[in-house]
PDB file of N, CA and C in Angstrom:
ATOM      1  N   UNK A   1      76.024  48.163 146.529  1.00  0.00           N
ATOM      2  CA  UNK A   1      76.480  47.499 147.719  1.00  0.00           C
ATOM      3  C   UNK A   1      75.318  46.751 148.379  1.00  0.00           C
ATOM      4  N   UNK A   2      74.446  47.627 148.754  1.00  0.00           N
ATOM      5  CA  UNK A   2      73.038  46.786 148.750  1.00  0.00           C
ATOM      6  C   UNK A   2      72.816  45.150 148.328  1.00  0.00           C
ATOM      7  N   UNK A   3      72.771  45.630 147.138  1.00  0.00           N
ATOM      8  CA  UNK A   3      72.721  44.784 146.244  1.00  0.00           C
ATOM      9  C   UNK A   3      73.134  43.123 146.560  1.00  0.00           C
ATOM     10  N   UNK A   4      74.459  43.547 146.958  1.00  0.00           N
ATOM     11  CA  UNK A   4      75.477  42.285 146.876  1.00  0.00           C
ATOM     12  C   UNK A   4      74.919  41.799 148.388  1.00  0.00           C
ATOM     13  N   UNK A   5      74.228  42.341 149.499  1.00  0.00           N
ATOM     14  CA  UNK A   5      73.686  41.910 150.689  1.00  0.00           C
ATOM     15  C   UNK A   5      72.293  41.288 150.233  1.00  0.00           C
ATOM     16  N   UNK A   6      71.518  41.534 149.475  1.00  0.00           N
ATOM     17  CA  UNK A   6      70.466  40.981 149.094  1.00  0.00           C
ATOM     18  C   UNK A   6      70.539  39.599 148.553  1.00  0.00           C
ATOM     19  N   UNK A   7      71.360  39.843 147.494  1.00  0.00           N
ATOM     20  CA  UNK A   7      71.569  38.129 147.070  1.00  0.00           C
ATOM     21  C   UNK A   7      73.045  37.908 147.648  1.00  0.00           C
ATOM     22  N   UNK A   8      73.840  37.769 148.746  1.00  0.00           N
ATOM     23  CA  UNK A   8      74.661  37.054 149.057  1.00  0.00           C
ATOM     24  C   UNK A   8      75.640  36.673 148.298  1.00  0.00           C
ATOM     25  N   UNK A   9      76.470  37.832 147.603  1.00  0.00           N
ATOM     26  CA  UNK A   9      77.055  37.611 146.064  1.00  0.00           C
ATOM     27  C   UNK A   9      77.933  39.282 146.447  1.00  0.00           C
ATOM     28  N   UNK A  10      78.903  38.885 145.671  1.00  0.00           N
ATOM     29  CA  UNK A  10      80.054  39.950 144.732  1.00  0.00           C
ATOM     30  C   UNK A  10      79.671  40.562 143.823  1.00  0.00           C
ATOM     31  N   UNK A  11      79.700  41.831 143.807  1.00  0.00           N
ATOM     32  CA  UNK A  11      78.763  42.841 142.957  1.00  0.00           C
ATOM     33  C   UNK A  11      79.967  43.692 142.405  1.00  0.00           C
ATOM     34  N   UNK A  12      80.259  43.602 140.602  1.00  0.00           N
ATOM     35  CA  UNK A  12      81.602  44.441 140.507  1.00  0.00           C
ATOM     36  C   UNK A  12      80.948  45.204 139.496  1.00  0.00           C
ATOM     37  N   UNK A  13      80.718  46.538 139.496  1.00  0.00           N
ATOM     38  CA  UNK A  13      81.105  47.647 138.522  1.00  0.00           C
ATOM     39  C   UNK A  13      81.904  48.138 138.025  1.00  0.00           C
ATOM     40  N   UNK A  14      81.455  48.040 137.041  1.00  0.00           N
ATOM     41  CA  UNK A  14      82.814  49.261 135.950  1.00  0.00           C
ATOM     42  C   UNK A  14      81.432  50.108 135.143  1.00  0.00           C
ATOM     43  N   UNK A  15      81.723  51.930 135.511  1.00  0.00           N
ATOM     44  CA  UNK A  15      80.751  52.816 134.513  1.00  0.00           C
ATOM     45  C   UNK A  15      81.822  53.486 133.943  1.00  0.00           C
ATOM     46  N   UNK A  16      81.571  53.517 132.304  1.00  0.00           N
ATOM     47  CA  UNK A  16      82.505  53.790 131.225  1.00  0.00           C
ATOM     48  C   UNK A  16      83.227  55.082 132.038  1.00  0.00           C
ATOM     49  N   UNK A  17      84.544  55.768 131.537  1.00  0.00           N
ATOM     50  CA  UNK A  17      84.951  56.465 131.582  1.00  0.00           C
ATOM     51  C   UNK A  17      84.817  58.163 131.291  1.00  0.00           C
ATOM     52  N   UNK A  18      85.208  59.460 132.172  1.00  0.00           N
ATOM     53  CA  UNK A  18      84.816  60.225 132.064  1.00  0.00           C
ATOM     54  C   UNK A  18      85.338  60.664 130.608  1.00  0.00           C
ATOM     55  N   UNK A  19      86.220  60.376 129.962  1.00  0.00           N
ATOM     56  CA  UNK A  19      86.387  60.663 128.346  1.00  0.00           C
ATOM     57  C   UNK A  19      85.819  60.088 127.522  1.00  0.00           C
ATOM     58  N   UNK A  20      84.578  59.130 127.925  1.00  0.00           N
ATOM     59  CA  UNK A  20      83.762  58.109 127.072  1.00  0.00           C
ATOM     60  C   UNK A  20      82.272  59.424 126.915  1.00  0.00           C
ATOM     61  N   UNK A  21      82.507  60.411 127.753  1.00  0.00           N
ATOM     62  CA  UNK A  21      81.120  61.135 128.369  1.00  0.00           C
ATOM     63  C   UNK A  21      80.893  62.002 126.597  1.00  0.00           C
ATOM     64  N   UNK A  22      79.792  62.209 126.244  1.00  0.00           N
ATOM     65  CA  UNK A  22      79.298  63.206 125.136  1.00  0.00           C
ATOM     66  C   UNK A  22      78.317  64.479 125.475  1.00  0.00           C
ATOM     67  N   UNK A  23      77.883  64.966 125.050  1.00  0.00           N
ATOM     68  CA  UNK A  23      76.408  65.910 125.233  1.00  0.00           C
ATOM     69  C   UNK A  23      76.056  65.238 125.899  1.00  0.00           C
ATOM     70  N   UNK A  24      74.900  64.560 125.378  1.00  0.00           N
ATOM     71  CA  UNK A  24      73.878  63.235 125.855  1.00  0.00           C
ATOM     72  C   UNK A  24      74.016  62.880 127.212  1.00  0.00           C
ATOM     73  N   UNK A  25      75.673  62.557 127.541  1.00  0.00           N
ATOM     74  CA  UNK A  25      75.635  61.595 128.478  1.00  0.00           C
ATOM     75  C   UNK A  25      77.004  62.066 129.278  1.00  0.00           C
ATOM     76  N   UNK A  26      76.589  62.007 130.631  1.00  0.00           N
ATOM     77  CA  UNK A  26      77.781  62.072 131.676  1.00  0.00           C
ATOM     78  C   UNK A  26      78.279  61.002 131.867  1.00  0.00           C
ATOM     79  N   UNK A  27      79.515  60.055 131.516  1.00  0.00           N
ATOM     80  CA  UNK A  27      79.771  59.178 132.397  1.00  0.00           C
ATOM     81  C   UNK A  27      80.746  59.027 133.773  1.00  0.00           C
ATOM     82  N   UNK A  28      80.933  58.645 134.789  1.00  0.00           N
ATOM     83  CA  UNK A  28      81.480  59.198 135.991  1.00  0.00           C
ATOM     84  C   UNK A  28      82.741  58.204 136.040  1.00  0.00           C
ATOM     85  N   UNK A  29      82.756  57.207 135.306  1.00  0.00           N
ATOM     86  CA  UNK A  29      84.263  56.203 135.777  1.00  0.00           C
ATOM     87  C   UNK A  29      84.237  55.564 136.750  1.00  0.00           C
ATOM     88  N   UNK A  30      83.340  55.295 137.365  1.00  0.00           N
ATOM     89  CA  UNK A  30      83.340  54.899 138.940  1.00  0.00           C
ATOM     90  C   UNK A  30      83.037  53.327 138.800  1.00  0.00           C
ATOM     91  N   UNK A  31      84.483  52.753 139.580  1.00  0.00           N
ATOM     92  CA  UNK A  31      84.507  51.574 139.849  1.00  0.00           C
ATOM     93  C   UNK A  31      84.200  50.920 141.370  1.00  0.00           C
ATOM     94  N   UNK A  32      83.980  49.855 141.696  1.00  0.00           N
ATOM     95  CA  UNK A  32      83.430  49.203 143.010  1.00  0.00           C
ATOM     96  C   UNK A  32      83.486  47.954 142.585  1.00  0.00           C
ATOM     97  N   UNK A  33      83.599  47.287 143.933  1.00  0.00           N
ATOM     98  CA  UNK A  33      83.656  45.648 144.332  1.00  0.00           C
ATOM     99  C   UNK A  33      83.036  45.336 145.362  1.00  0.00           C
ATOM    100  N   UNK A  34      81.634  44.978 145.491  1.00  0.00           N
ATOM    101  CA  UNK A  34      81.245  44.883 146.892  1.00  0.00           C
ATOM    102  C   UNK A  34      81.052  43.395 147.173  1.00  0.00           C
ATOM    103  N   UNK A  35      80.988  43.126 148.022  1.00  0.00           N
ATOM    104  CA  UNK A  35      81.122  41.828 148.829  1.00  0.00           C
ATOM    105  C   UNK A  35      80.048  41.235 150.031  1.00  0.00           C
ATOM    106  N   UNK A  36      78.887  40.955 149.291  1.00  0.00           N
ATOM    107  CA  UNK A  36      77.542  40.811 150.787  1.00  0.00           C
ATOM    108  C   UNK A  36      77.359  41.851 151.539  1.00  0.00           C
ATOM    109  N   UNK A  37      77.500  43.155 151.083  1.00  0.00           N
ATOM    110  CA  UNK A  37      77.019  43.954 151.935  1.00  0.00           C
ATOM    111  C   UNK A  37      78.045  44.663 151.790  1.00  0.00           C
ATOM    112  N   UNK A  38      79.262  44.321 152.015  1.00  0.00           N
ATOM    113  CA  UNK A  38      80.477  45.609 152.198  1.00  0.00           C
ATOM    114  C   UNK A  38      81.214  45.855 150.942  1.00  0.00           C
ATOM    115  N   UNK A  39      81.511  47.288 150.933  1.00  0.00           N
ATOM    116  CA  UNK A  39      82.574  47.865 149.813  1.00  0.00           C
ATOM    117  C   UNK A  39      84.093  47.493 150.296  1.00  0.00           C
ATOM    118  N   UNK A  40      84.436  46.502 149.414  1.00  0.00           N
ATOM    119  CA  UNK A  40      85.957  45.871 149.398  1.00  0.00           C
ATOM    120  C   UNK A  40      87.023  46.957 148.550  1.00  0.00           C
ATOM    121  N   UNK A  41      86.373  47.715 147.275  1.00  0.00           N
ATOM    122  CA  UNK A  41      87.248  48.426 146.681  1.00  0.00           C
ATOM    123  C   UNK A  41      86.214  49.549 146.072  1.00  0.00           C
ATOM    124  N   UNK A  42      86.859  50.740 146.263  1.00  0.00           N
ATOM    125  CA  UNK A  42      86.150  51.771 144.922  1.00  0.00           C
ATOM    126  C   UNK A  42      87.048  52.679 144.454  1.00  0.00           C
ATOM    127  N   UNK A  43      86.554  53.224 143.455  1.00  0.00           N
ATOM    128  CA  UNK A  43      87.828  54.218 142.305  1.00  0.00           C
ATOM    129  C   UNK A  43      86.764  55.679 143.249  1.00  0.00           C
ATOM    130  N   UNK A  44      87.920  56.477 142.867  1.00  0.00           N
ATOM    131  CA  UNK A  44      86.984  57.903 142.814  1.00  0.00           C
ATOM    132  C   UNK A  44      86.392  58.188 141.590  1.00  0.00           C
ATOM    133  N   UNK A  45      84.848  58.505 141.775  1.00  0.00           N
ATOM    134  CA  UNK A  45      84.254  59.196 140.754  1.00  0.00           C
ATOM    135  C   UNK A  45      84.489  60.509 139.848  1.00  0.00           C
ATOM    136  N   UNK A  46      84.422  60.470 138.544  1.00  0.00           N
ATOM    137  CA  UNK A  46      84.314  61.644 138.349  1.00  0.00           C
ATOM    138  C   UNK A  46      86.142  61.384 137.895  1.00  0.00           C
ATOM    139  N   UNK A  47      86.982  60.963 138.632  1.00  0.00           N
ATOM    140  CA  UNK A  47      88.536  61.409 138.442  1.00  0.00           C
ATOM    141  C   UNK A  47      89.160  61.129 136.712  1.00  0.00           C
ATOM    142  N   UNK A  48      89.743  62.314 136.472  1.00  0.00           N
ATOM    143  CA  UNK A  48      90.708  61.773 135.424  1.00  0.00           C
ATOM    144  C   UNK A  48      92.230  61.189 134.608  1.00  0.00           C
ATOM    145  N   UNK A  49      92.506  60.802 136.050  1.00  0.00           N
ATOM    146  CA  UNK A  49      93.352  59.639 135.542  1.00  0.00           C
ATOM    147  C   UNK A  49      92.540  58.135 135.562  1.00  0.00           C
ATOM    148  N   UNK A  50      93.425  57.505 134.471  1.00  0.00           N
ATOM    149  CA  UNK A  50      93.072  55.700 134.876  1.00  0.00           C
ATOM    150  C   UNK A  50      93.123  55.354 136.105  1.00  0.00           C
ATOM    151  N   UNK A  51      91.765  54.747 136.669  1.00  0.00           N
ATOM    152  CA  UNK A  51      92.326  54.085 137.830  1.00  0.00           C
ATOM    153  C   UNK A  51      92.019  52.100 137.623  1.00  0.00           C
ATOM    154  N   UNK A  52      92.358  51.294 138.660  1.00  0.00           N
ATOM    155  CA  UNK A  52      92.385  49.950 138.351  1.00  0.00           C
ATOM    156  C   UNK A  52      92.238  49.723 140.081  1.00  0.00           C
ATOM    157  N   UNK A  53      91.094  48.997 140.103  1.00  0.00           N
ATOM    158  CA  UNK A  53      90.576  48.944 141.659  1.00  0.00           C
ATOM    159  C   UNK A  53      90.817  47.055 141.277  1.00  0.00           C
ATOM    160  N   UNK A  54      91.093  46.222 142.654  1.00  0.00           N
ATOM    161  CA  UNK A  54      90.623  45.305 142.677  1.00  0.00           C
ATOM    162  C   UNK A  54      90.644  44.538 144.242  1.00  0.00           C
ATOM    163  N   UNK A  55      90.121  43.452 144.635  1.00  0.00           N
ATOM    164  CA  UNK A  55      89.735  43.331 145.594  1.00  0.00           C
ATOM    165  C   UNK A  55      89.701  41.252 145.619  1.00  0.00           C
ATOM    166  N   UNK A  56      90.324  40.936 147.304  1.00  0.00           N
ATOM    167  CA  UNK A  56      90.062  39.506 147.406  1.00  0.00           C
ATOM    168  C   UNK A  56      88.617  39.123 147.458  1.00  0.00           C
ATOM    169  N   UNK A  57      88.126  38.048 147.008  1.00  0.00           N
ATOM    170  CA  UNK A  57      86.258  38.202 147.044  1.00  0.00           C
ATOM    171  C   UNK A  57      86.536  36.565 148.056  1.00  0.00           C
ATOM    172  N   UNK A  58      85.863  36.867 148.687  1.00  0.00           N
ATOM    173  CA  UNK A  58      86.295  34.982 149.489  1.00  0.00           C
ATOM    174  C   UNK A  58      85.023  34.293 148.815  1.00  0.00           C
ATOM    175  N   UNK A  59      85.107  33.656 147.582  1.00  0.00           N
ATOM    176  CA  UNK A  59      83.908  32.946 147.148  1.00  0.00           C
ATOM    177  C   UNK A  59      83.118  31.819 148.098  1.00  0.00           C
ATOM    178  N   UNK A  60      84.048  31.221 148.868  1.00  0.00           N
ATOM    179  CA  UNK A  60      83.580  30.390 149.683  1.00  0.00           C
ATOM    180  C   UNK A  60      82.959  30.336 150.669  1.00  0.00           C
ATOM    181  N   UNK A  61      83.207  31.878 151.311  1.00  0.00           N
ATOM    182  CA  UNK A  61      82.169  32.128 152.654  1.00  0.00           C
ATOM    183  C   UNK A  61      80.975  32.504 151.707  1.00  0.00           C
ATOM    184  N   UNK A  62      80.869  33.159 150.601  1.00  0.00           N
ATOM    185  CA  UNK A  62      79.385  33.554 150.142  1.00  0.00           C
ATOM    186  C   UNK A  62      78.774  32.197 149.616  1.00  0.00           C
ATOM    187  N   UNK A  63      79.285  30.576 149.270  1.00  0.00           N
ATOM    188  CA  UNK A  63      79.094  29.852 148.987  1.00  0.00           C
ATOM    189  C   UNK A  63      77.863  28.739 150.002  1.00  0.00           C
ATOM    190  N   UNK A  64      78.886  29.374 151.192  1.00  0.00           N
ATOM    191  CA  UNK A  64      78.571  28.763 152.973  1.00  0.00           C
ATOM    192  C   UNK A  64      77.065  29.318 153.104  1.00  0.00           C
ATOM    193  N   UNK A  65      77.245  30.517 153.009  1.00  0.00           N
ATOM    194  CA  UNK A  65      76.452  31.351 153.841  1.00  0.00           C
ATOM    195  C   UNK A  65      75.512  30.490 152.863  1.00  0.00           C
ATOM    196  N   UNK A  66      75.207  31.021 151.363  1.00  0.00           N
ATOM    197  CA  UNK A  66      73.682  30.588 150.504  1.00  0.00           C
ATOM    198  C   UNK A  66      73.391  29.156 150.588  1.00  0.00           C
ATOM    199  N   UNK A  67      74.132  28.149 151.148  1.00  0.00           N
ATOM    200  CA  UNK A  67      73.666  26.778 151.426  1.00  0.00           C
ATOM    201  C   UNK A  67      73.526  27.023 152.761  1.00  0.00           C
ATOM    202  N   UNK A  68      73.064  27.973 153.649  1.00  0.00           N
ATOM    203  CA  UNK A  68      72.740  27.721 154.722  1.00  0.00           C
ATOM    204  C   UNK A  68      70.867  28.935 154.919  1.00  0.00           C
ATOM    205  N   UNK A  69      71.148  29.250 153.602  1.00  0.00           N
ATOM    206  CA  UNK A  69      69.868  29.953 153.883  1.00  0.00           C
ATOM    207  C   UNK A  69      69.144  29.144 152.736  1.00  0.00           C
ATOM    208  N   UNK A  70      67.464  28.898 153.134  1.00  0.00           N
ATOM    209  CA  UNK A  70      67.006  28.050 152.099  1.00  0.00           C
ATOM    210  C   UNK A  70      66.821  27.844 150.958  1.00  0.00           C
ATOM    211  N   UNK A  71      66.950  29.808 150.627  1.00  0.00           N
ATOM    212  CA  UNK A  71      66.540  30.384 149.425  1.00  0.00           C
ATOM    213  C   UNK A  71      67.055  30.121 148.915  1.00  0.00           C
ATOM    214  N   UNK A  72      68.164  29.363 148.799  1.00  0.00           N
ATOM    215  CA  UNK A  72      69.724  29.478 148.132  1.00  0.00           C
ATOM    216  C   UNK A  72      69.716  27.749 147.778  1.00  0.00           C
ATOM    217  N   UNK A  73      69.362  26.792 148.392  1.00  0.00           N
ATOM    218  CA  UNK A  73      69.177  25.723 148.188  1.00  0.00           C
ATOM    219  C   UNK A  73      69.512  25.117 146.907  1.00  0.00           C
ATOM    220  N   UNK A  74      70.106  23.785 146.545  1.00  0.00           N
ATOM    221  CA  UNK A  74      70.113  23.559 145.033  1.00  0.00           C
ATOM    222  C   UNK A  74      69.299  22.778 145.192  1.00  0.00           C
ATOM    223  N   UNK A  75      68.272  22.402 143.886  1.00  0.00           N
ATOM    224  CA  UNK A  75      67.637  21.318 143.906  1.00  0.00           C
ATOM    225  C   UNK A  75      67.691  20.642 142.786  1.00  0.00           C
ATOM    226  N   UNK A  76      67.571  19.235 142.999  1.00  0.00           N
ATOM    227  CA  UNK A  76      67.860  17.922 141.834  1.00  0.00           C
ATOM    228  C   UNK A  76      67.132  18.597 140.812  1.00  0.00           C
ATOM    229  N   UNK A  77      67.682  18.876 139.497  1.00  0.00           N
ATOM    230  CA  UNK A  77      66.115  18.990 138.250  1.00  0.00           C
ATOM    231  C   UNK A  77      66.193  17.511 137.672  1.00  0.00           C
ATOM    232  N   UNK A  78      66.654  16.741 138.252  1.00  0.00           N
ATOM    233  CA  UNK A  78      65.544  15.583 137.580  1.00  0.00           C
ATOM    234  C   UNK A  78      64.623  14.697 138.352  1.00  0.00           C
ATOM    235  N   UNK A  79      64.289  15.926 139.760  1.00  0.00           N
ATOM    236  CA  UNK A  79      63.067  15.187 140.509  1.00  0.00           C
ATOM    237  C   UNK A  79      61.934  15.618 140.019  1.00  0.00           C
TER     238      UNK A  79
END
């Protein structure tokens, strides 16, 4: 979630499923959709039924926002 506040962007996970898990490896199933900072959707971890999370992402306000911060700027590559 972080994440998606740092760079001004939609951050979607999918971690394999808890019947994907072996010895080796726990996997938890845990899905998320975050959105500049906020969690729009998440699965419960750990659960074993299928779940199917999804979420509106407004591409256009995160579009706004990064042409208004500099970092985000496009620049000509053939200057």
């Amino acid at each position: 979630m972080n994440r998606s506040a740092r760079c001004m962007a939609a951050y979607v996970y999918a971690s394999a499923g808890v019947h994907e898990s072996t010895m080796d490896m726990v996997f938890s199933g845990h899905l998320m959709i975050a959105e500049n900072g906020s969690m729009l959707a998440e699965s419960r971890p750990f659960s074993r039924e299928t779940e199917i999370v999804y979420a509106d992402v407004d591409v256009e306000r995160l579009n706004m926002q990064r042409l208004s911060e500099g970092s985000f700027q496009d620049f000509d590559s053939r200057s």
